[in-house]
C-alpha atoms as a PDB file:
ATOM      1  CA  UNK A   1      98.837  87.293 105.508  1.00  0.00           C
ATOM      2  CA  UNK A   2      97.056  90.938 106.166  1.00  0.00           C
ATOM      3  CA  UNK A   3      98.064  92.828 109.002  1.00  0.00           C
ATOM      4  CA  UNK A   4      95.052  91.679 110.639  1.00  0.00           C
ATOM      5  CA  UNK A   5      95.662  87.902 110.098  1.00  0.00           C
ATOM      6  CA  UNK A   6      93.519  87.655 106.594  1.00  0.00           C
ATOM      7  CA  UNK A   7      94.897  86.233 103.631  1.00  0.00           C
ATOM      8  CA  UNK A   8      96.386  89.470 101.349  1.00  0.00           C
ATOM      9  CA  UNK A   9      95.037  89.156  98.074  1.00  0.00           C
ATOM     10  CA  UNK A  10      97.525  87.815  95.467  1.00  0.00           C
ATOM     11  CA  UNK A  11      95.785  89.351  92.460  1.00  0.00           C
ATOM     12  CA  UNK A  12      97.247  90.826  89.272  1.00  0.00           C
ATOM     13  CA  UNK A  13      96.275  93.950  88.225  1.00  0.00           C
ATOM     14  CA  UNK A  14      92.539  94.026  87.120  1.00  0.00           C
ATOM     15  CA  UNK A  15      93.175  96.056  83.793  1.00  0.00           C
ATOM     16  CA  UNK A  16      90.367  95.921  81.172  1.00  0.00           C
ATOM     17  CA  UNK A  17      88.747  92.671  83.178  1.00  0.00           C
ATOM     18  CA  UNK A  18      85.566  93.619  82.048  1.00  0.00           C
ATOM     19  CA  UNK A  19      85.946  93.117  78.760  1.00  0.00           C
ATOM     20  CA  UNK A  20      87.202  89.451  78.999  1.00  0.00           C
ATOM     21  CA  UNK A  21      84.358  88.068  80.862  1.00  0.00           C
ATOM     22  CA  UNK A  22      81.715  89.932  79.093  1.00  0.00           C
ATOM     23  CA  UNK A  23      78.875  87.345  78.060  1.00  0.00           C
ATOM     24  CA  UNK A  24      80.672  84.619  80.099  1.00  0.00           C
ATOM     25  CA  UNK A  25      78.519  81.789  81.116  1.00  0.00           C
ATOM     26  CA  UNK A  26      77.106  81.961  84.343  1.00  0.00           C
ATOM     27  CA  UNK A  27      77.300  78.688  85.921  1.00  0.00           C
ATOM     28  CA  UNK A  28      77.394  79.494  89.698  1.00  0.00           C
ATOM     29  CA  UNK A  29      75.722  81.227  92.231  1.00  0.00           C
ATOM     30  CA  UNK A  30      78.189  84.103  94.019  1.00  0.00           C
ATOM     31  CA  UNK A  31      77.192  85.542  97.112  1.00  0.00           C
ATOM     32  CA  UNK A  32      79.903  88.050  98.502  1.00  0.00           C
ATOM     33  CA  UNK A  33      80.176  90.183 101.336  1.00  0.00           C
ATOM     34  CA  UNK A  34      82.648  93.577 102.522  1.00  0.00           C
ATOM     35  CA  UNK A  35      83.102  92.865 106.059  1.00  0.00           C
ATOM     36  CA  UNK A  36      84.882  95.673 108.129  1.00  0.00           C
ATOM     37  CA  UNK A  37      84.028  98.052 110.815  1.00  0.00           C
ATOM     38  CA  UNK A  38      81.844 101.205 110.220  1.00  0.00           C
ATOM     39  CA  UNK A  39      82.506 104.250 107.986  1.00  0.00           C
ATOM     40  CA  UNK A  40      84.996 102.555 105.823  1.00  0.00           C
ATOM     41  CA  UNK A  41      82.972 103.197 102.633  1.00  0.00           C
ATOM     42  CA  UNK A  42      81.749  99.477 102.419  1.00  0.00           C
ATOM     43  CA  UNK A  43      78.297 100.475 101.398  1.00  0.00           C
ATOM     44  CA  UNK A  44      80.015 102.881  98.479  1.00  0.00           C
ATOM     45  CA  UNK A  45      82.446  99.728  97.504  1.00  0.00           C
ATOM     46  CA  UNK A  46      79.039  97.403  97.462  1.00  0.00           C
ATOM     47  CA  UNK A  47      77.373  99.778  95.110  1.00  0.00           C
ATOM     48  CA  UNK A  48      80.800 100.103  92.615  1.00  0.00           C
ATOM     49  CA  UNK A  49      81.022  96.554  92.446  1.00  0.00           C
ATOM     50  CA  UNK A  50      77.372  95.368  91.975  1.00  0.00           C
ATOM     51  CA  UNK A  51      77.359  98.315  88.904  1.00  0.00           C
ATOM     52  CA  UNK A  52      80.699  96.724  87.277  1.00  0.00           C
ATOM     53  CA  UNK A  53      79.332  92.948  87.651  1.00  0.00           C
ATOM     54  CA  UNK A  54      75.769  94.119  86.036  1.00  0.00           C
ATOM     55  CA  UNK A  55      78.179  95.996  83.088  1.00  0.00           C
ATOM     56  CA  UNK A  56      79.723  92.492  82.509  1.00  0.00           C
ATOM     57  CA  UNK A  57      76.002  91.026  82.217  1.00  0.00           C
ATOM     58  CA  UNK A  58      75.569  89.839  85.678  1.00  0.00           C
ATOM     59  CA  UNK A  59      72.050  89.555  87.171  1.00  0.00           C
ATOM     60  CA  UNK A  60      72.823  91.235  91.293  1.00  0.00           C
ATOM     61  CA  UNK A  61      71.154  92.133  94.081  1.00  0.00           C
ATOM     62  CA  UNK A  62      72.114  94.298  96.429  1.00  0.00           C
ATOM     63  CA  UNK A  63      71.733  94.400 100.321  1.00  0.00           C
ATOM     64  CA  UNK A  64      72.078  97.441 102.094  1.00  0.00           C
ATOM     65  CA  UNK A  65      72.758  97.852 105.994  1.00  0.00           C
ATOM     66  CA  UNK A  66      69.832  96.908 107.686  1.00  0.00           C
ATOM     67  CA  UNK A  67      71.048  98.515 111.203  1.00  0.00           C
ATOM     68  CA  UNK A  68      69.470 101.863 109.879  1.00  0.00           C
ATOM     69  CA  UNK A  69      65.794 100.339 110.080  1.00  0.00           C
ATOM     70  CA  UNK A  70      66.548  98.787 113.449  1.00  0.00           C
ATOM     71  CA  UNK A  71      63.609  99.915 115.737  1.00  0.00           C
ATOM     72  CA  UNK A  72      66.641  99.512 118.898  1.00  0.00           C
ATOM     73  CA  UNK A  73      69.776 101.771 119.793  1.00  0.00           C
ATOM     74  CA  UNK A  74      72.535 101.030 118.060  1.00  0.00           C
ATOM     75  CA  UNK A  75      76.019 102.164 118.180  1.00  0.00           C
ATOM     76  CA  UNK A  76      77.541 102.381 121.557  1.00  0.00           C
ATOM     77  CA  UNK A  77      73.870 102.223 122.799  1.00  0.00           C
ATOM     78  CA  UNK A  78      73.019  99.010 121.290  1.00  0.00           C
ATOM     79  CA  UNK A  79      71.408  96.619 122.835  1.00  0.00           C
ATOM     80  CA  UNK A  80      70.945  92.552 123.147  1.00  0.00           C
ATOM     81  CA  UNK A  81      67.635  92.955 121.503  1.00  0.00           C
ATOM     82  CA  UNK A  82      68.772  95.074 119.175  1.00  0.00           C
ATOM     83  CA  UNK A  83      71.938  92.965 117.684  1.00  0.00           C
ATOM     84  CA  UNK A  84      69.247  90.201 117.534  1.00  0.00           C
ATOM     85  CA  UNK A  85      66.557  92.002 115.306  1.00  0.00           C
ATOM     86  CA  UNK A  86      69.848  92.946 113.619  1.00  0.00           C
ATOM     87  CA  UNK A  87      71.341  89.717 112.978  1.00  0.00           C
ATOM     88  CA  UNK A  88      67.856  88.270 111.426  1.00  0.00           C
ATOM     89  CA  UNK A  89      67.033  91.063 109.525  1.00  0.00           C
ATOM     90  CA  UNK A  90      70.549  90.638 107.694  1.00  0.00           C
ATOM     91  CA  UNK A  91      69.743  86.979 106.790  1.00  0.00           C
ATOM     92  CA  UNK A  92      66.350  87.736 106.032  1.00  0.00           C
ATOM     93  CA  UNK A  93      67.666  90.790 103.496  1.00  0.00           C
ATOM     94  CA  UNK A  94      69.956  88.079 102.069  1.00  0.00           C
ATOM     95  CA  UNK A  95      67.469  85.277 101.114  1.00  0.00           C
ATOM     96  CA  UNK A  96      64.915  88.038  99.989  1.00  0.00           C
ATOM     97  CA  UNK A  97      67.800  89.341  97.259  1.00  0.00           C
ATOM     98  CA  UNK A  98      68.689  85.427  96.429  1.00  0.00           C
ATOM     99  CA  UNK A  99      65.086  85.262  95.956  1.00  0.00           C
ATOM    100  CA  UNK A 100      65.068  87.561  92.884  1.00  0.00           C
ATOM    101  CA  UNK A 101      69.077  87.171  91.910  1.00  0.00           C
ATOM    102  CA  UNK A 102      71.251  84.569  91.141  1.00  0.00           C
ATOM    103  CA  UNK A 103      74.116  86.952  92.706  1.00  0.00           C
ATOM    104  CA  UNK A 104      74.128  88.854  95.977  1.00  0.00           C
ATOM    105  CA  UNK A 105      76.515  91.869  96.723  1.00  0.00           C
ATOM    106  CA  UNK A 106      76.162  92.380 100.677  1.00  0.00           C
ATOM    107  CA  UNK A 107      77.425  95.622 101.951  1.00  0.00           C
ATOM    108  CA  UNK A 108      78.567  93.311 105.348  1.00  0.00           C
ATOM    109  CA  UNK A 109      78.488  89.960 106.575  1.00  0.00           C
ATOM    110  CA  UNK A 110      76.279  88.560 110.150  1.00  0.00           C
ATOM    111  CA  UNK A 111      79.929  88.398 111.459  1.00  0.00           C
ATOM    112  CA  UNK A 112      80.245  92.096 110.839  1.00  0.00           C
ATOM    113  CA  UNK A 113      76.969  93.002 113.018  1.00  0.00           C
ATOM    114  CA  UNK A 114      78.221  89.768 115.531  1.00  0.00           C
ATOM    115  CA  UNK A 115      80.831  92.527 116.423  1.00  0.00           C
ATOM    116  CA  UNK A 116      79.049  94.955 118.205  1.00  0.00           C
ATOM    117  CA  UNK A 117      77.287  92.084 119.959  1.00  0.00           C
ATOM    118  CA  UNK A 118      80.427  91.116 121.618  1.00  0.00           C
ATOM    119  CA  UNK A 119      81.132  94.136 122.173  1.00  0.00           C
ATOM    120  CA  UNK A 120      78.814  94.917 124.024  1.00  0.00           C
ATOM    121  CA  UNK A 121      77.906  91.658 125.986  1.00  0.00           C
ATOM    122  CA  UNK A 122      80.765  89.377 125.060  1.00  0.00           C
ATOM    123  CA  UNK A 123      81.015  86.124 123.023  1.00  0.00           C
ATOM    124  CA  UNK A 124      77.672  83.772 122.745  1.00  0.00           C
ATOM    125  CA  UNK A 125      78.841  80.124 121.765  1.00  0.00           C
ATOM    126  CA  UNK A 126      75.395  78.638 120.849  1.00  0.00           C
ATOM    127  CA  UNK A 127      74.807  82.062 118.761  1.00  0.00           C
ATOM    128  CA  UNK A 128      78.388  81.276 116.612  1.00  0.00           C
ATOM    129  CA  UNK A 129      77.038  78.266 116.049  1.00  0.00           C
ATOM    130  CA  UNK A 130      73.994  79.586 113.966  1.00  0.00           C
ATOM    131  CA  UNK A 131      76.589  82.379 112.549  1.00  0.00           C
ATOM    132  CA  UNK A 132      79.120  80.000 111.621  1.00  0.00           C
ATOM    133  CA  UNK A 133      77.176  77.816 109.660  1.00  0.00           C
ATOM    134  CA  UNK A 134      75.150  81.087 107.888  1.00  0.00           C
ATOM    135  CA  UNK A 135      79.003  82.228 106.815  1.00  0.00           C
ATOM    136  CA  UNK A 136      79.315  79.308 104.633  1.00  0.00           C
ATOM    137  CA  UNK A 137      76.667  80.615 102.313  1.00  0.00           C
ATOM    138  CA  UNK A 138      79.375  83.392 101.208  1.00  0.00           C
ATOM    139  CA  UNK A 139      81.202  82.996  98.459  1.00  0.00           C
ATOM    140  CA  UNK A 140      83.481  85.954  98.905  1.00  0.00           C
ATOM    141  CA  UNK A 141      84.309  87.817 101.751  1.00  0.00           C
ATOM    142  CA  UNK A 142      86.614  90.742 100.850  1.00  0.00           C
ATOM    143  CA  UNK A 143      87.583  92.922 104.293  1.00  0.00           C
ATOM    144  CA  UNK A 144      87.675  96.890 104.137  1.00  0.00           C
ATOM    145  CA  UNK A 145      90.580  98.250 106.333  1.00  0.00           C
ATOM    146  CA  UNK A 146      89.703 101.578 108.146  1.00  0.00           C
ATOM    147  CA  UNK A 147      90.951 104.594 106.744  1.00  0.00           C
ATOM    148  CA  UNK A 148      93.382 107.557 107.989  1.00  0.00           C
ATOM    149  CA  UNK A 149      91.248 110.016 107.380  1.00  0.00           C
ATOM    150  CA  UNK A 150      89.003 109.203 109.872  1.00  0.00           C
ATOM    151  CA  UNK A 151      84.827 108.684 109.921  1.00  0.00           C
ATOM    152  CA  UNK A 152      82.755 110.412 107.262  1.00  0.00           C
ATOM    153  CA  UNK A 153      79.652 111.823 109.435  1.00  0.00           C
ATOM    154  CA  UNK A 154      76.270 110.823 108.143  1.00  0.00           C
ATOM    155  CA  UNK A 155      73.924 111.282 111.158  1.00  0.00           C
ATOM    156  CA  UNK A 156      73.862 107.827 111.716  1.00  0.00           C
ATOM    157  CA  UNK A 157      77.326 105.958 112.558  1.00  0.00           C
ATOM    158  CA  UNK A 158      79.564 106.552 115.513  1.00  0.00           C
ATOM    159  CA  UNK A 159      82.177 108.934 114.443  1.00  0.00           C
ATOM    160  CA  UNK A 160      84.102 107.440 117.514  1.00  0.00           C
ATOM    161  CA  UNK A 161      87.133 106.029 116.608  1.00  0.00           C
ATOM    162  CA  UNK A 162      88.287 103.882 119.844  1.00  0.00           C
ATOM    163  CA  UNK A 163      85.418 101.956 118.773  1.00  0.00           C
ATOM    164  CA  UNK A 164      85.853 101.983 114.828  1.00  0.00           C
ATOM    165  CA  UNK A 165      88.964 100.557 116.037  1.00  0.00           C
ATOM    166  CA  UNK A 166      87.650  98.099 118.310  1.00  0.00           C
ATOM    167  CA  UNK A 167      85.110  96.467 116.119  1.00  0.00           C
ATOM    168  CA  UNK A 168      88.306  96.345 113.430  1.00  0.00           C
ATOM    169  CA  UNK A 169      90.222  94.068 116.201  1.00  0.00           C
ATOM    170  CA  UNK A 170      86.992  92.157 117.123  1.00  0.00           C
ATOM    171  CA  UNK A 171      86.488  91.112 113.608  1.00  0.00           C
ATOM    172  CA  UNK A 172      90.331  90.150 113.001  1.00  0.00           C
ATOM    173  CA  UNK A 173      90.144  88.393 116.439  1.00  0.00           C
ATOM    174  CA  UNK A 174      86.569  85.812 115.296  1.00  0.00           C
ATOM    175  CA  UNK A 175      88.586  85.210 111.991  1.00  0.00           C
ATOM    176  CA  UNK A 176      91.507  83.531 113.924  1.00  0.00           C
ATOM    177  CA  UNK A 177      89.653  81.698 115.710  1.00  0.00           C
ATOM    178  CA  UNK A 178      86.899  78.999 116.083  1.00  0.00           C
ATOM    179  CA  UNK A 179      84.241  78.328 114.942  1.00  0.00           C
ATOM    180  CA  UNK A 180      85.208  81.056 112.201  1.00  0.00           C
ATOM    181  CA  UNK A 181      88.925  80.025 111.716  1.00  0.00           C
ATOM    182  CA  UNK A 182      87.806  77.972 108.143  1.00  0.00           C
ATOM    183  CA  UNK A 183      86.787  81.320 106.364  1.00  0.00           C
ATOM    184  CA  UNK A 184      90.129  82.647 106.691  1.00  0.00           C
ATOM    185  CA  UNK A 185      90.773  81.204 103.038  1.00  0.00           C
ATOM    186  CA  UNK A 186      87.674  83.341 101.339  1.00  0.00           C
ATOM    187  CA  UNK A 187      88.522  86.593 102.160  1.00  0.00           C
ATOM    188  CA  UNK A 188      90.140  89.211 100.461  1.00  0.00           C
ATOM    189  CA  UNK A 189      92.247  91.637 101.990  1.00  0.00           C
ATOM    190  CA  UNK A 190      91.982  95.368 100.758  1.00  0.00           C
ATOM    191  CA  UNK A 191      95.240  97.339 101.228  1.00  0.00           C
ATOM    192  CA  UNK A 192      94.794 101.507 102.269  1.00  0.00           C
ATOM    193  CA  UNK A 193      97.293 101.674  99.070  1.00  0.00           C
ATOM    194  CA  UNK A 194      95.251 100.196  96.543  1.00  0.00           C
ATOM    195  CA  UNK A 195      91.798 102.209  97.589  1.00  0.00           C
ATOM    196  CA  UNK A 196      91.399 103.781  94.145  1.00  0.00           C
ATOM    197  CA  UNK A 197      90.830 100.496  92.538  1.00  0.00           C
ATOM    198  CA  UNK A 198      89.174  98.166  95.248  1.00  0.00           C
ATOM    199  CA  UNK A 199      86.138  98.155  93.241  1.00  0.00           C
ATOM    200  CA  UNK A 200      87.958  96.498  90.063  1.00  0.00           C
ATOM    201  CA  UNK A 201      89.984  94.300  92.520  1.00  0.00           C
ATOM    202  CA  UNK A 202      87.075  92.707  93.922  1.00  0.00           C
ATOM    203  CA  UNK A 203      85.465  92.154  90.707  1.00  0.00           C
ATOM    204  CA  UNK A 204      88.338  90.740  89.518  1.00  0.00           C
ATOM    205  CA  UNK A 205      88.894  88.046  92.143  1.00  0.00           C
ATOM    206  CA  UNK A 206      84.605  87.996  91.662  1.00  0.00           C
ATOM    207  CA  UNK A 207      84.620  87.254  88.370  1.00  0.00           C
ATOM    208  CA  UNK A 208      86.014  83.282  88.218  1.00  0.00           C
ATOM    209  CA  UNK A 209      84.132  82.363  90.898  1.00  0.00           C
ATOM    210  CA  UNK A 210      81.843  82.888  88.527  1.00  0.00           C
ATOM    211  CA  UNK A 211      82.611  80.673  85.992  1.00  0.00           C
ATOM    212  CA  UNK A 212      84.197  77.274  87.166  1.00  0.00           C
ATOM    213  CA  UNK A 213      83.620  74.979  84.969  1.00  0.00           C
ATOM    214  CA  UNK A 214      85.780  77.396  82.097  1.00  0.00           C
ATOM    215  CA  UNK A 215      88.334  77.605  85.005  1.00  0.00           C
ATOM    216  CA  UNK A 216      88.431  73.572  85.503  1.00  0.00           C
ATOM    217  CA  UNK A 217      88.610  72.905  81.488  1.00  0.00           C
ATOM    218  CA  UNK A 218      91.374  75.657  81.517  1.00  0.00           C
ATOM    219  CA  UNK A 219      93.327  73.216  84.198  1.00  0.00           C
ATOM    220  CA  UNK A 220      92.537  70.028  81.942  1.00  0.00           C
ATOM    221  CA  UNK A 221      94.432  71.388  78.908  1.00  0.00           C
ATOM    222  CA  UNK A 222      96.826  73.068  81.279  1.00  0.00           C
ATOM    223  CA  UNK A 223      97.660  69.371  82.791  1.00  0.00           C
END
């Protein structure tokens, strides 16, 4: 397990994984998501691994965070009415990129922007309900640790760290427990150590997820 309760990724080494599924079948639909707090470089990691899945012949679309067309305060300042415009504009971004994409590369997950929600106003049972059942659509969650170096400033994001750190815990807490509990065994934890290479390790645990039926024939002959 992470140090946050997520599963730690047991993953070789990616080396030249690009090469090997190069013209690989495409046989299911992936839909992944970096979940994390802000200004841990999710968007950045979102970008680098949508460009290495199109260089291996992948058709993706890419969502971006949708918090930075919210018409509401957000941050510290957020608002009830504001999480909510967030929370359906995320799902709406989704099914517009699965409208034109077999793949989707989400630079967070609805339980990402749930967060601020409760912390701001606390747990909404009849809301995880609703978020719950949207996290099944992801294939792939893989979970961005903060960093030591602190918050990048970009005019937009809290460069607050109490609450970087808060939304962290708040997202390691809904993991551990219900209704969320059962995606505990799709995500992918990144280490700080490993940083230089996220990129290829996502893609790399990406990539068979993306071809089942090769990986099912493989356990046939295996057996």
């Amino acid at each position: 397990m992470g140090p946050t309760g997520f599963r730690k990724s047991s993953l070789q080494q990616p080396g030249n994984v690009l090469e090997e599924v190069r013209g690989a079948e495409q046989t299911t639909k992936l839909k992944l998501a970096l979940i994390g707090t802000h200004g841990v470089g999710k968007t950045t990691l979102a970008y680098e691994t949508c460009s290495l899945l199109k260089k291996a012949d992948y058709n993706v679309e890419l969502v971006t965070e949708v918090a930075r067309r919210s018409p509401f305060p957000v941050n510290e300042a957020t608002t009830l009415e504001g999480q909510l415009w967030i929370l359906h504009a995320q799902i709406a971004a989704e099914l517009d990129a699965a409208s034109r994409a077999p793949h989707v590369i989400c630079d967070r997950s609805v339980l990402d922007n749930y967060c601020y929600l409760v912390n701001k106003f606390g747990r909404q049972p009849r809301l995880e309900q609703w978020l719950a059942w949207w996290m099944e659509s992801y294939t792939l969650l893989a979970a961005v640790p903060p960093l030591s170096d602190g918050i990048p400033p970009d005019g937009f994001r809290s460069e607050n760290l109490e609450f970087q750190n808060r939304i962290h815990d708040l997202l390691a807490d809904l993991l551990s427990e219900a209704p969320f509990r059962s995606l505990s065994e799709r995500v992918l934890w990144l280490e700080r150590r490993d940083r230089r290479v996220w990129g290829e390790i996502i893609f790399a645990a990406a990539t068979p997820l993306l071809r089942p039926a090769e990986r099912l024939q493989q356990a046939a002959a295996a057996g």
